[in-house]
Protein backbone atom coordinates (compact mmCIF):
# COMPACT_ATOMS: atom_id res chain seq x y z
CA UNK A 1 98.35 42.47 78.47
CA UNK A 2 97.95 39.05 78.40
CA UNK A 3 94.47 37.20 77.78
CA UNK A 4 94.19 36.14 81.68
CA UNK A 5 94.08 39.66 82.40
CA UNK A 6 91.27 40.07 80.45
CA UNK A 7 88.84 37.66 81.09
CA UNK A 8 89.48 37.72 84.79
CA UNK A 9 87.93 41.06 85.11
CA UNK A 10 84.99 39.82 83.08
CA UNK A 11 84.35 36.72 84.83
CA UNK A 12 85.07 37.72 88.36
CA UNK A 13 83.89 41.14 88.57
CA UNK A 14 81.73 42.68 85.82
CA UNK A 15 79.35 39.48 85.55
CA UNK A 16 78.49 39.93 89.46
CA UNK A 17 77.71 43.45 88.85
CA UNK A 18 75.57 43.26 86.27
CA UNK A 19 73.88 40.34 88.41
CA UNK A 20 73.80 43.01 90.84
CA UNK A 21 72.42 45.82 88.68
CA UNK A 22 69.59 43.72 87.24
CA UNK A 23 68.76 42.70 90.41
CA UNK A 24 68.73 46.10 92.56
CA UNK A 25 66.72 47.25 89.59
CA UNK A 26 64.29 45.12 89.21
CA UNK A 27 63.67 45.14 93.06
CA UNK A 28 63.09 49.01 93.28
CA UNK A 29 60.93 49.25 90.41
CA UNK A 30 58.51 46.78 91.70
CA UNK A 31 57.76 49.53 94.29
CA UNK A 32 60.68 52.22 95.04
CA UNK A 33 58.37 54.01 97.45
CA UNK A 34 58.27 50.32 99.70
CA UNK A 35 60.91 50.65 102.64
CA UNK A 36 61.76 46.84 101.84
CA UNK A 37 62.20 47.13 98.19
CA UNK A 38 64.49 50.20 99.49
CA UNK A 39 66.44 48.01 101.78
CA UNK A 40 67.12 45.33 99.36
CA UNK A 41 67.99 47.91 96.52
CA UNK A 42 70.23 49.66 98.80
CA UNK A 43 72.08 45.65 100.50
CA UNK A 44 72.51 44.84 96.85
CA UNK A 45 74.44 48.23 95.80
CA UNK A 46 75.94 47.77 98.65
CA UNK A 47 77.91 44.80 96.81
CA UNK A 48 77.80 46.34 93.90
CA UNK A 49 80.21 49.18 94.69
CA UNK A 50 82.54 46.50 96.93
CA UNK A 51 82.70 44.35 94.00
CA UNK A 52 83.31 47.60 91.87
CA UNK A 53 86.18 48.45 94.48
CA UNK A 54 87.71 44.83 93.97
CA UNK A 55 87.69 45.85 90.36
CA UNK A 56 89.28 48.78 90.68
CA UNK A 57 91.93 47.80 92.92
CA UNK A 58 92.83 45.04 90.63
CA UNK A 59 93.04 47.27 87.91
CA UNK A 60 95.30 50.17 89.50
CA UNK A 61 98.52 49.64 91.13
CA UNK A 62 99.04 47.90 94.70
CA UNK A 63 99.90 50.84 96.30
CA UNK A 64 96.35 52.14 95.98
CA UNK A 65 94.82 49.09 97.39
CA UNK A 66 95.56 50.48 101.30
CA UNK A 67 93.51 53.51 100.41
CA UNK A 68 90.55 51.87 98.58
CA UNK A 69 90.69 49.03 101.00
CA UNK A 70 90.35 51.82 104.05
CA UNK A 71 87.45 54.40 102.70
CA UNK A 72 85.72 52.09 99.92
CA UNK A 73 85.76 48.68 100.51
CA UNK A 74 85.77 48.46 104.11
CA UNK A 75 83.01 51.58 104.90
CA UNK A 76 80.53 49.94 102.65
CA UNK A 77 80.82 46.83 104.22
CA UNK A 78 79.84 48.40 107.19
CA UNK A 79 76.62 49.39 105.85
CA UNK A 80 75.37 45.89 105.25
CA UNK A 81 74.66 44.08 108.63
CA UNK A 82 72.59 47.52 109.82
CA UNK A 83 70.80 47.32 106.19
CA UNK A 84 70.08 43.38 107.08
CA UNK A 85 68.94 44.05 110.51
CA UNK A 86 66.13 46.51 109.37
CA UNK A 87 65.08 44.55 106.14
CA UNK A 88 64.15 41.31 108.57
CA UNK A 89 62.96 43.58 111.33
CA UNK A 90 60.07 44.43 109.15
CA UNK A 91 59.56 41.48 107.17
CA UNK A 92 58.75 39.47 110.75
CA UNK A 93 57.00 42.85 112.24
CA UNK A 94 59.74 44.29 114.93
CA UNK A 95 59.13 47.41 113.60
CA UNK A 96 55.95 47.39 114.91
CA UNK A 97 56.92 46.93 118.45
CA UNK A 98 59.67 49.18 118.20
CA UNK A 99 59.54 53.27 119.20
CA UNK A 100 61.33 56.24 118.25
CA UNK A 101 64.82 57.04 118.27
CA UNK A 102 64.96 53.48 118.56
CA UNK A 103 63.49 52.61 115.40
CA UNK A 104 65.27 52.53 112.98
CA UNK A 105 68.60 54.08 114.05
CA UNK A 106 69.20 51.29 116.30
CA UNK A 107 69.83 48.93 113.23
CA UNK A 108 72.29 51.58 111.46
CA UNK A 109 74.29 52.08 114.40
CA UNK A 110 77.63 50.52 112.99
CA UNK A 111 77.83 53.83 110.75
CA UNK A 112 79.44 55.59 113.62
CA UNK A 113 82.15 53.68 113.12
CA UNK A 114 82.61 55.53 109.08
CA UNK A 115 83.07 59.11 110.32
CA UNK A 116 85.12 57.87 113.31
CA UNK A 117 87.42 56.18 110.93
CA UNK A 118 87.69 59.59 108.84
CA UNK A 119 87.96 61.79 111.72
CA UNK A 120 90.95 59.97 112.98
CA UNK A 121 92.07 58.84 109.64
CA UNK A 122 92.75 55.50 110.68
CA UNK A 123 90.67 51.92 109.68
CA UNK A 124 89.67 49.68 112.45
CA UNK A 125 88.08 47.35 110.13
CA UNK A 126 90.57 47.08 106.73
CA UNK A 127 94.14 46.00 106.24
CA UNK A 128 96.96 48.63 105.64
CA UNK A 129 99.20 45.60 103.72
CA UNK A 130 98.79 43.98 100.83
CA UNK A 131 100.94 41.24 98.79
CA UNK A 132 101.16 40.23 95.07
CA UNK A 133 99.93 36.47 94.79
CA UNK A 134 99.82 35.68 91.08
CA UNK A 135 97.13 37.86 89.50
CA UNK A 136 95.75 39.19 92.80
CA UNK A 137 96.48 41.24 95.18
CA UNK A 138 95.92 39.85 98.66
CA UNK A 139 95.60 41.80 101.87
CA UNK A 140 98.33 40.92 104.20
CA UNK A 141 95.74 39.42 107.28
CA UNK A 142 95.80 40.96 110.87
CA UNK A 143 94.19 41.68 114.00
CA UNK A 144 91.77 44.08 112.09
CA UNK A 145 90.41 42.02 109.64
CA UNK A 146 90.23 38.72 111.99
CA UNK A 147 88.34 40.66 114.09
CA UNK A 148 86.00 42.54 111.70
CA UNK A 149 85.78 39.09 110.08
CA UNK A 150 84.55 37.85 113.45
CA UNK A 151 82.46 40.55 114.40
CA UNK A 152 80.53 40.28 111.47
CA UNK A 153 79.73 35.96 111.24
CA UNK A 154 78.97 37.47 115.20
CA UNK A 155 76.61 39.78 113.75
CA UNK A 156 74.83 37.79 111.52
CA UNK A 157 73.93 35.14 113.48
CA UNK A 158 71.67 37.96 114.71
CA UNK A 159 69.14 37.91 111.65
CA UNK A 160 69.08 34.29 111.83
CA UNK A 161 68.12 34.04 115.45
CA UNK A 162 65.74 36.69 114.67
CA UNK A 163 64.48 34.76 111.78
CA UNK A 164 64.25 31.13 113.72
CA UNK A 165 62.19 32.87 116.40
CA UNK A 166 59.73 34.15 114.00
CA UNK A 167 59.40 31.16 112.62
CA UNK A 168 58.11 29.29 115.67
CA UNK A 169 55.77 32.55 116.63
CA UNK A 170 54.28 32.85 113.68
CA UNK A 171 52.59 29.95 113.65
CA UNK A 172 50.56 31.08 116.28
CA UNK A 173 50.27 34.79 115.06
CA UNK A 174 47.11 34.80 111.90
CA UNK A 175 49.00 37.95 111.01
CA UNK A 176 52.45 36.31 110.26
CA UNK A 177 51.25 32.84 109.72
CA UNK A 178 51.33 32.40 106.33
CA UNK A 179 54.56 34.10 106.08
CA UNK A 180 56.56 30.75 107.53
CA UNK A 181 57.53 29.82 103.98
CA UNK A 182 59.22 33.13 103.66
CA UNK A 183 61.46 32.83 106.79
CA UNK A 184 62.57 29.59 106.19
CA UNK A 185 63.62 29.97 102.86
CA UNK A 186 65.33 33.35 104.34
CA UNK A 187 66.69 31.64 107.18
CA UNK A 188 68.67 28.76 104.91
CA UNK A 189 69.94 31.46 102.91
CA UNK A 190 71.38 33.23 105.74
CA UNK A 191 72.75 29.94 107.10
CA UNK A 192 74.35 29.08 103.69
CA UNK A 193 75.73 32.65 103.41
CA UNK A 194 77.13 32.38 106.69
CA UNK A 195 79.52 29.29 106.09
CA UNK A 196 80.49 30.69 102.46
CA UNK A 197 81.59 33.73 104.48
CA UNK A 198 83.46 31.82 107.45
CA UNK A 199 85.21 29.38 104.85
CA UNK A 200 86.48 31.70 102.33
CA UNK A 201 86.98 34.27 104.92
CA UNK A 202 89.14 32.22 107.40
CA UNK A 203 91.08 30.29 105.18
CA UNK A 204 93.06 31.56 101.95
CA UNK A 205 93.39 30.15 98.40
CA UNK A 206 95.61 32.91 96.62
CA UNK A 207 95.88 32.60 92.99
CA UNK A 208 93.30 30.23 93.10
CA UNK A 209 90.47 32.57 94.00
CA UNK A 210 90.61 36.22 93.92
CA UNK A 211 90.82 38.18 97.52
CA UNK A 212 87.92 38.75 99.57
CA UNK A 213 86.64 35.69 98.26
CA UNK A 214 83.77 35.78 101.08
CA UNK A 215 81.86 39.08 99.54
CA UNK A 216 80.46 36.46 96.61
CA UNK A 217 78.43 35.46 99.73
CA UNK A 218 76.47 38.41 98.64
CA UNK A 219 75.42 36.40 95.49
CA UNK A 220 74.14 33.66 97.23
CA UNK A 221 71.69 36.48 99.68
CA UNK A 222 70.65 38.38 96.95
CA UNK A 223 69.74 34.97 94.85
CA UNK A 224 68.07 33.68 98.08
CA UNK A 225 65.66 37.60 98.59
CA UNK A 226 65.38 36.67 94.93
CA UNK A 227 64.09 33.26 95.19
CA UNK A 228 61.55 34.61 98.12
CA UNK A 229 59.96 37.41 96.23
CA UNK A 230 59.10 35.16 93.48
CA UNK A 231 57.84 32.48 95.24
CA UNK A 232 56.25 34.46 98.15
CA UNK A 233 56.33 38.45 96.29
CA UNK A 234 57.20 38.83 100.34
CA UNK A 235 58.24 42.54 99.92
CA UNK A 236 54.77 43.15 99.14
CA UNK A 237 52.88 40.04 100.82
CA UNK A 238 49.96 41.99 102.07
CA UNK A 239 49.09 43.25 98.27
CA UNK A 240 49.33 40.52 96.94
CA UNK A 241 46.86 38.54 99.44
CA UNK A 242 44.67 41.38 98.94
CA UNK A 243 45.07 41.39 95.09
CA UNK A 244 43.95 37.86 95.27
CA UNK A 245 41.22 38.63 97.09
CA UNK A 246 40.14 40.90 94.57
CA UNK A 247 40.20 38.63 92.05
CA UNK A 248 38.59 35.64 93.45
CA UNK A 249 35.91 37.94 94.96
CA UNK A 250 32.64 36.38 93.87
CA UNK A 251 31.12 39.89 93.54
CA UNK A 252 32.15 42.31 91.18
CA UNK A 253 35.10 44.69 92.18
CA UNK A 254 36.76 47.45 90.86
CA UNK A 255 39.37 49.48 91.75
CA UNK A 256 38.89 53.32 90.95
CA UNK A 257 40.11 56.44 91.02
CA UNK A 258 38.42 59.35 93.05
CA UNK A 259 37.64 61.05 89.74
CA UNK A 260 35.93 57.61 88.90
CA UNK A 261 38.22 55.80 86.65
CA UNK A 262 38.00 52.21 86.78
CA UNK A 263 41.48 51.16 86.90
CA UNK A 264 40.98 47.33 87.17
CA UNK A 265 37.78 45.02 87.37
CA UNK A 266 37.76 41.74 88.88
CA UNK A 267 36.46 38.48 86.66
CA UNK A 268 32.70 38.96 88.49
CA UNK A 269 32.60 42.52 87.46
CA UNK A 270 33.39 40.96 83.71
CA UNK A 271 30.41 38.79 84.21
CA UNK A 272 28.24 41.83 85.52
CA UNK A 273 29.52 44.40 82.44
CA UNK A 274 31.10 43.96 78.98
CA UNK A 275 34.79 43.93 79.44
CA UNK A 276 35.41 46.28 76.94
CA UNK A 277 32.70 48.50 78.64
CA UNK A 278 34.77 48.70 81.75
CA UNK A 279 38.10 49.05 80.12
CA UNK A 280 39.68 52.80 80.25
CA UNK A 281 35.82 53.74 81.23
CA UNK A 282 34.75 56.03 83.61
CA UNK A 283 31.74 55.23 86.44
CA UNK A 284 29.53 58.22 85.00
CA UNK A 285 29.54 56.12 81.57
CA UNK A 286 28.07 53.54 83.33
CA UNK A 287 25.45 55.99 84.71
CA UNK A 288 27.04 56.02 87.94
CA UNK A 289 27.46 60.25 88.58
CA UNK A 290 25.73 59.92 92.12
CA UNK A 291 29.16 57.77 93.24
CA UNK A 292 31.11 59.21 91.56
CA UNK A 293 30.62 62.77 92.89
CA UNK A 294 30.53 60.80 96.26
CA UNK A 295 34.23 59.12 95.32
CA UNK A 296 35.29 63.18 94.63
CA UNK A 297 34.45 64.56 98.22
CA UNK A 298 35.49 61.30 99.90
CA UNK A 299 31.90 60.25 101.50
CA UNK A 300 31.55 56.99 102.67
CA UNK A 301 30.06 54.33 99.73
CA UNK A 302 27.41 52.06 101.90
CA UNK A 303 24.43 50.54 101.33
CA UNK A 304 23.89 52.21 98.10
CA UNK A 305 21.25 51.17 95.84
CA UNK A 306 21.55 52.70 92.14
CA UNK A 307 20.95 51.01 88.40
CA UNK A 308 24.28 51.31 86.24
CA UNK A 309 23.99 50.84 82.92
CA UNK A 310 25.49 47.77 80.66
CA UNK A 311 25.35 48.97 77.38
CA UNK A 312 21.76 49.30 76.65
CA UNK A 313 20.40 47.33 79.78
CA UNK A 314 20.41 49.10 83.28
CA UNK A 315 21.46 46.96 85.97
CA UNK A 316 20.23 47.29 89.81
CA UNK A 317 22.86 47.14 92.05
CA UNK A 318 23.57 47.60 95.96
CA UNK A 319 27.56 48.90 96.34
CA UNK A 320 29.70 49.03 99.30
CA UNK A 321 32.86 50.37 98.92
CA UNK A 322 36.08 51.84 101.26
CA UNK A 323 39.35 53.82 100.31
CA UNK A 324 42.74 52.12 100.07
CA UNK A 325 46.25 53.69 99.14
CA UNK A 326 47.59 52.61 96.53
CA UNK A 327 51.02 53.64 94.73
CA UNK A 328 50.41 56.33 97.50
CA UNK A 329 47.45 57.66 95.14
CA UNK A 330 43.73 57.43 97.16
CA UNK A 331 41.93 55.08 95.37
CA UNK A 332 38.53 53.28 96.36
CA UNK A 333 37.54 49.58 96.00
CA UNK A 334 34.22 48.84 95.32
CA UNK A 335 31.77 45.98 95.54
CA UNK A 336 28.70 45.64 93.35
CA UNK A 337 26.12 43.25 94.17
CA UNK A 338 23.62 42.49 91.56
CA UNK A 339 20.34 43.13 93.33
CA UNK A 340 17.71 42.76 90.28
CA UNK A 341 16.11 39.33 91.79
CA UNK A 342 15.95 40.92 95.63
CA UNK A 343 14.55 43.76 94.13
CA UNK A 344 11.79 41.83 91.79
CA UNK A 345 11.13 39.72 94.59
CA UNK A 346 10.35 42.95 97.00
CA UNK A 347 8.40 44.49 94.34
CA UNK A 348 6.21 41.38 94.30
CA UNK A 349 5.59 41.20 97.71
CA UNK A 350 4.93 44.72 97.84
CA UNK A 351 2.66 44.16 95.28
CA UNK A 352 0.86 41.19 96.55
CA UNK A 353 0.45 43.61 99.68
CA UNK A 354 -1.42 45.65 97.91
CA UNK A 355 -3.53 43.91 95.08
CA UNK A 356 -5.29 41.07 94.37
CA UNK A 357 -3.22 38.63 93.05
CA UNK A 358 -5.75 36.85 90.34
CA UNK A 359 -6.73 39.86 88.39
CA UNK A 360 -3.65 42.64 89.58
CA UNK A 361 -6.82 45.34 90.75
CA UNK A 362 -5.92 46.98 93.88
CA UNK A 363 -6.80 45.04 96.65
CA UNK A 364 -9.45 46.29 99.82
CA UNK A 365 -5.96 47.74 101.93
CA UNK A 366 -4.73 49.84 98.56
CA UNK A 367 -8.42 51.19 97.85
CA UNK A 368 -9.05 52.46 101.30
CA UNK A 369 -5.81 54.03 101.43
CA UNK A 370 -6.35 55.82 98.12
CA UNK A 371 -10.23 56.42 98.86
CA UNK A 372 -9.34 58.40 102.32
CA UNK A 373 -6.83 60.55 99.97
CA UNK A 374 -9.16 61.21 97.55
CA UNK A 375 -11.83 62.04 99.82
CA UNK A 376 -9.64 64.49 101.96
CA UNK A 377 -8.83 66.34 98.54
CA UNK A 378 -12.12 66.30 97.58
CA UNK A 379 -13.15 68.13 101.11
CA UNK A 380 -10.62 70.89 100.07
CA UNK A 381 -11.62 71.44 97.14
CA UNK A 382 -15.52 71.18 97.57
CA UNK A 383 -15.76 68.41 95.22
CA UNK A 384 -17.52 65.24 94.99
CA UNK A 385 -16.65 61.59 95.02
CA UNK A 386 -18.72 58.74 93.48
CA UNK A 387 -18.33 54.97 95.13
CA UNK A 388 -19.64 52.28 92.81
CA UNK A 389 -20.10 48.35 94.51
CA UNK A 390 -20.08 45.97 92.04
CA UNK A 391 -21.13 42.18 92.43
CA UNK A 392 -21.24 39.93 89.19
CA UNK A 393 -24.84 38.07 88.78
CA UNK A 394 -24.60 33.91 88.27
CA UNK A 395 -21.85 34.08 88.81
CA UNK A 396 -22.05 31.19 90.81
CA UNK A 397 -23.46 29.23 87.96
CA UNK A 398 -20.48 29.98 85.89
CA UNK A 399 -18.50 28.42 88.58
CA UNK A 400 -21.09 25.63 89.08
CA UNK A 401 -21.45 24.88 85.40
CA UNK A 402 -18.21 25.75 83.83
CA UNK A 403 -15.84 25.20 86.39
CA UNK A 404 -13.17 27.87 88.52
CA UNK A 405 -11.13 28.22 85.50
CA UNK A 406 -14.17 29.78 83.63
CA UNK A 407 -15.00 31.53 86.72
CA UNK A 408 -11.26 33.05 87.30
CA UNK A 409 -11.23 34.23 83.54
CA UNK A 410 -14.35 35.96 83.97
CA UNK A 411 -13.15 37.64 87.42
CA UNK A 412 -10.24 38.72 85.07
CA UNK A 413 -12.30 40.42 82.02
CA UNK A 414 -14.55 42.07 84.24
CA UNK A 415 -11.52 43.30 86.22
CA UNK A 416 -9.99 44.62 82.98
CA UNK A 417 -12.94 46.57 82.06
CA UNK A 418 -13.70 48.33 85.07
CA UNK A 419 -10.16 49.00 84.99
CA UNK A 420 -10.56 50.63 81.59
CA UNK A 421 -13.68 52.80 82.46
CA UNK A 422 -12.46 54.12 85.48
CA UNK A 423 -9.47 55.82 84.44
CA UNK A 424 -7.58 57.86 84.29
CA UNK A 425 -8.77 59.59 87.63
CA UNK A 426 -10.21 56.66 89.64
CA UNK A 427 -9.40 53.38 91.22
CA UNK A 428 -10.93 50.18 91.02
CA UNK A 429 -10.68 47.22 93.21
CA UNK A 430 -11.29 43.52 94.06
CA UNK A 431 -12.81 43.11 97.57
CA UNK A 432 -12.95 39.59 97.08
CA UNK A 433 -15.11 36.72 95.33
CA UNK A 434 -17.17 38.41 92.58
CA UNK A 435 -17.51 41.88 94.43
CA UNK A 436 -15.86 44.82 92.76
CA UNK A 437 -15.55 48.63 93.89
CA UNK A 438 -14.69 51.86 92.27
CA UNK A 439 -14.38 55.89 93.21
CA UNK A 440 -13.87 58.32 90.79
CA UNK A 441 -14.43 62.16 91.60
CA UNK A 442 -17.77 62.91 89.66
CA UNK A 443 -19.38 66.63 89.20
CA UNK A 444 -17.89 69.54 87.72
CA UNK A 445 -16.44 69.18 84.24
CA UNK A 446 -16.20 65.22 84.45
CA UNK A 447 -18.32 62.24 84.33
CA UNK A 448 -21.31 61.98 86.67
CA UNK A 449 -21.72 59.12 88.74
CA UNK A 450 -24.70 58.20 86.34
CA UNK A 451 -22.89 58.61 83.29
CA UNK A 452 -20.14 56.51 85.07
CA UNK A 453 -22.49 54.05 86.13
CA UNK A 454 -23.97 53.78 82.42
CA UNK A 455 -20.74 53.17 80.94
CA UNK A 456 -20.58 50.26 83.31
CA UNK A 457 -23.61 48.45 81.95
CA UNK A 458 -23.05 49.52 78.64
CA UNK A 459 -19.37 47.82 78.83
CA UNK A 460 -20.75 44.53 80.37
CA UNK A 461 -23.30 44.66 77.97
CA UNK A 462 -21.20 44.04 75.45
CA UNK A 463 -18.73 41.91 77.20
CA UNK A 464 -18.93 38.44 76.12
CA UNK A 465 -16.19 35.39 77.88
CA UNK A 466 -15.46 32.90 74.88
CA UNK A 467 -14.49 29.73 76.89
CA UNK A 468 -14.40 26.76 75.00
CA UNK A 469 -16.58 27.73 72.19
CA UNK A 470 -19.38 29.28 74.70
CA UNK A 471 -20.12 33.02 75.08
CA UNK A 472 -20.98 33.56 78.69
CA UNK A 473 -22.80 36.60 79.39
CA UNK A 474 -21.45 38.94 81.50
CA UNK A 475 -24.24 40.81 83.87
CA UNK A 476 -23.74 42.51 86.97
CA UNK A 477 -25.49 44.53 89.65
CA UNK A 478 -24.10 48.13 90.90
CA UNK A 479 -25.11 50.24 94.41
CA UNK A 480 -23.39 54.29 94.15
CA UNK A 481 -22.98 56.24 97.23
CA UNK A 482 -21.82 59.44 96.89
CA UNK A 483 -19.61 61.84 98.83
CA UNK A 484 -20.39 63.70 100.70
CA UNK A 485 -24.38 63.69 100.49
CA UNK A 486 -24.39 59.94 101.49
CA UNK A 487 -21.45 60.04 104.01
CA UNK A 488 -17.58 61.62 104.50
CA UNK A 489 -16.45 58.48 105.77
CA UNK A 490 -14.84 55.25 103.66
CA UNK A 491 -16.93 52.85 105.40
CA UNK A 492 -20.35 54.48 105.86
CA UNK A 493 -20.29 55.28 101.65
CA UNK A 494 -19.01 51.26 101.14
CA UNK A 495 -22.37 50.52 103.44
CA UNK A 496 -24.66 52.94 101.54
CA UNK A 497 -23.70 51.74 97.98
CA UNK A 498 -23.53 48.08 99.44
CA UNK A 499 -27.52 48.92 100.74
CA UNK A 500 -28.74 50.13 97.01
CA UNK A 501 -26.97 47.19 95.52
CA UNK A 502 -28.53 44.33 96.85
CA UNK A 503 -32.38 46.45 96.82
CA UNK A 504 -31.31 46.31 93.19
CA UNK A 505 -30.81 42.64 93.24
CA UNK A 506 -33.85 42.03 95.32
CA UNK A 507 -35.53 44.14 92.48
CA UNK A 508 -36.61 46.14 95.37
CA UNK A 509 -34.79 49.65 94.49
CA UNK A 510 -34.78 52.28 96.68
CA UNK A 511 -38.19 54.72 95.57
CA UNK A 512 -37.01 57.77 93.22
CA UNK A 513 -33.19 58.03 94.60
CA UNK A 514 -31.20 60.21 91.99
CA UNK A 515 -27.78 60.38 91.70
């Protein structure tokens, strides 16, 4: 054997098919349950097994070549235009359009023509001759393989037109728009394929090049879906826009399992949570159980408000989330807002709604709401309530003499004590200026409203405001009503204990009253 014989072989035939083998490879792993990655994978064996044939028949004697030519070579090159056909029918969206039987047998119908062939065990597609030229043996050229030859440049101008047309639609389609790229580059390589195929197909150049010189054409396609995957990933365009989307999704995102894996996090969730918190972690580690049993049965994920957990510090959140498919597994995608500010800023209002914002007492809304609870109880239970009105005395002075801050500061330490005295089973309350009010249920085993009212004194007594080196006297003047032998209604009690207060500033009290 001489040493043309065997690096021809080598050059000619095993280098394509390993080109071949990496690429239908690497194409069906990227996704081998995608029908395009299935298509391309099955185009590119396809030319695997004719350039395997061309190997084989150089190998063996000529008088096998009719017989390899007629089952092998020729039936598998049938395969290809109906493979073609369906791969660009889905890449521009005909499949869409199309119905059942029609899709996708109408693209595959050139198989008939295999079991027709072995039925009547005669090829309408391959040469029967064949002649030694040099190194190679060439098929002797006839009406059968002009006019398969012709039938198929016929054929593929098909996939170009198809391509071309897309082309100019899509620019007006938002669904296929950004996919122009892809069917140019497609449409080139189909162009360039076709010529390699009509010159070397047409025209011979013996022991020059070895027979069937046109099936290298293959190379070129396969480069080109090559070429157009990595600059486009166009077998799986729509993941990869959404996978960007992920990524560049201002608010945190992760992608988990129904069992509540996280399987990926987008950079904002890395912001939100330690990275290696959220690596190979579950949601219930990051306190999240509640959506995580809801991720289990499949409920929908809207609108819900829960605090997760990063590391030591719990984090309020509002998540929206929806299911998605991926590797055919359910998985959900979540978005996490971070809701801690909305959430300060409505517990601020709220409480400004309900308390006085210079000293944090309840304001006049919160104690009448509490007051009309309290008394209610207390008319179950036969109990009774004491109301205490408070207003501070001079304390207009302070103001006068000192200034608002002074005054303000005072409000405050008076606030603080009444505060203090009243609880734990009362309320006090700012009505506004220097008047202050209290309840507190009285009789029984706790305080009466005397005792209450003596703690008071006693605590303003020995209250003293340092402001700038001065101790300013606290003193104040107090009216009680009590429930229900001085009313059973919020406003009339506020009116009696607002009557014995100011006969106590007059100095004019009220005869013998007990309370």
């Amino acid at each position: 054997m001489s040493p043309t014989h065997v690096w021809i072989p080598v050059v000619f035939y095993w280098l394509p098919m390993l080109f071949f083998f990496y690429m239908g490879m690497d194409v069906l792993l990227r996704n081998p349950r995608q029908i395009e990655h299935r298509l391309v994978s099955a185009t590119i064996l396809c030319y695997f097994l004719m350039f395997l044939e061309e190997y084989f028949r150089y190998m063996l004697p000529m008088e096998y070549s009719p017989l390899l030519a007629a089952v092998w070579f020729a039936n598998v090159g049938i395969l290809i235009p109906g493979l073609g056909f369906h791969l660009i029918a889905r890449l521009i969206g005909l499949h869409k359009r199309m119905s059942r039987p029609w899709y996708p047998y109408l693209f595959h119908i050139l198989t008939l023509a295999i079991p027709a062939g072995l039925i009547g065990q005669r090829s309408y597609t391959s040469v029967q001759l064949f002649m030694v030229s040099g190194v190679w043996k060439w098929p002797i050229a006839n009406a059968a393989y002009y006019g398969t030859l012709t039938a198929s440049l016929l054929l593929s101008f098909i996939p170009i037109v198809m391509l071309r047309s897309r082309r100019k639609w899509s620019a007006a389609d938002p669904d296929y728009q950004e996919h122009g790229g892809i069917f140019k580059l497609l449409e080139y390589g189909s162009w360039v394929t076709f010529l390699w195929v009509a010159v070397f197909g047409y025209f011979r150049f013996n022991e020059v090049l070895p027979p069937y010189t046109y099936i290298y054409g293959g190379l070129i396609w396969c480069f080109v879906l090559r070429l157009s995957m990595q600059r486009y990933e166009f077998l799986n365009h729509a993941g990869q826009r959404y996978k960007k989307m992920f990524q560049i999704n201002s608010q945190a995102a992760l992608l988990v399992s129904l069992s509540g894996s996280i399987k990926e996090a987008n950079p904002s969730a890395g912001k939100m949570f330690d990275r290696p918190a959220l690596g190979k972690a579950n949601l219930t580690d990051l306190g999240g159980a509640e959506i995580v049993a809801k991720l289990k049965a499949q409920d929908d994920i809207g609108e819900l408000e829960m605090v997760l957990h990063n590391g030591e510090s719990p984090v309020e959140v509002m998540i929206n989330g929806d299911y998605v498919t991926v590797d055919h597994e359910i998985h959900a995608v979540l978005l996490i807002r971070d809701i801690r500010l909305r959430n300060q800023h409505v517990r601020q209002i709220a409480f400004m709604a309900y308390h006085d914002p210079l000293t944090g007492l309840p304001n006049r809304r919160q104690f009448y709401d509490k007051l009309e609870e309290t008394l209610a109880e207390a008319e179950r239970g036969g109990g009774e309530v004491a109301i205490l009105l408070l207003d501070l005395d001079r304390f207009k002075q302070v103001n006068d003499r000192w200034g608002h801050e002074a005054g303000d500061q005072m409000l405050c330490k008076v606030a603080a004590m009444i505060h203090q005295v009243v609880q734990p089973d009362g309320l006090a309350a700012r009505f506004g200026g220097d008047e202050f009010v209290l309840f507190c249920p009285v009789g029984g085993d706790g305080l009466t409203a005397a005792e209450l009212e003596h703690r008071l004194l006693a605590e303003a007594a020995h209250a003293m405001l340092d402001y700038e080196g001065e101790e300013l006297k606290i003193d104040m003047s107090i009216g009680i009503s009590l429930y229900p032998q001085d009313g059973t209604a919020p406003d009339a009690l506020l009116r009696q204990a607002d009557k014995r207060m100011y006969a106590i500033k007059r100095g004019e009290a009220e005869g013998n009253h007990e309370i």
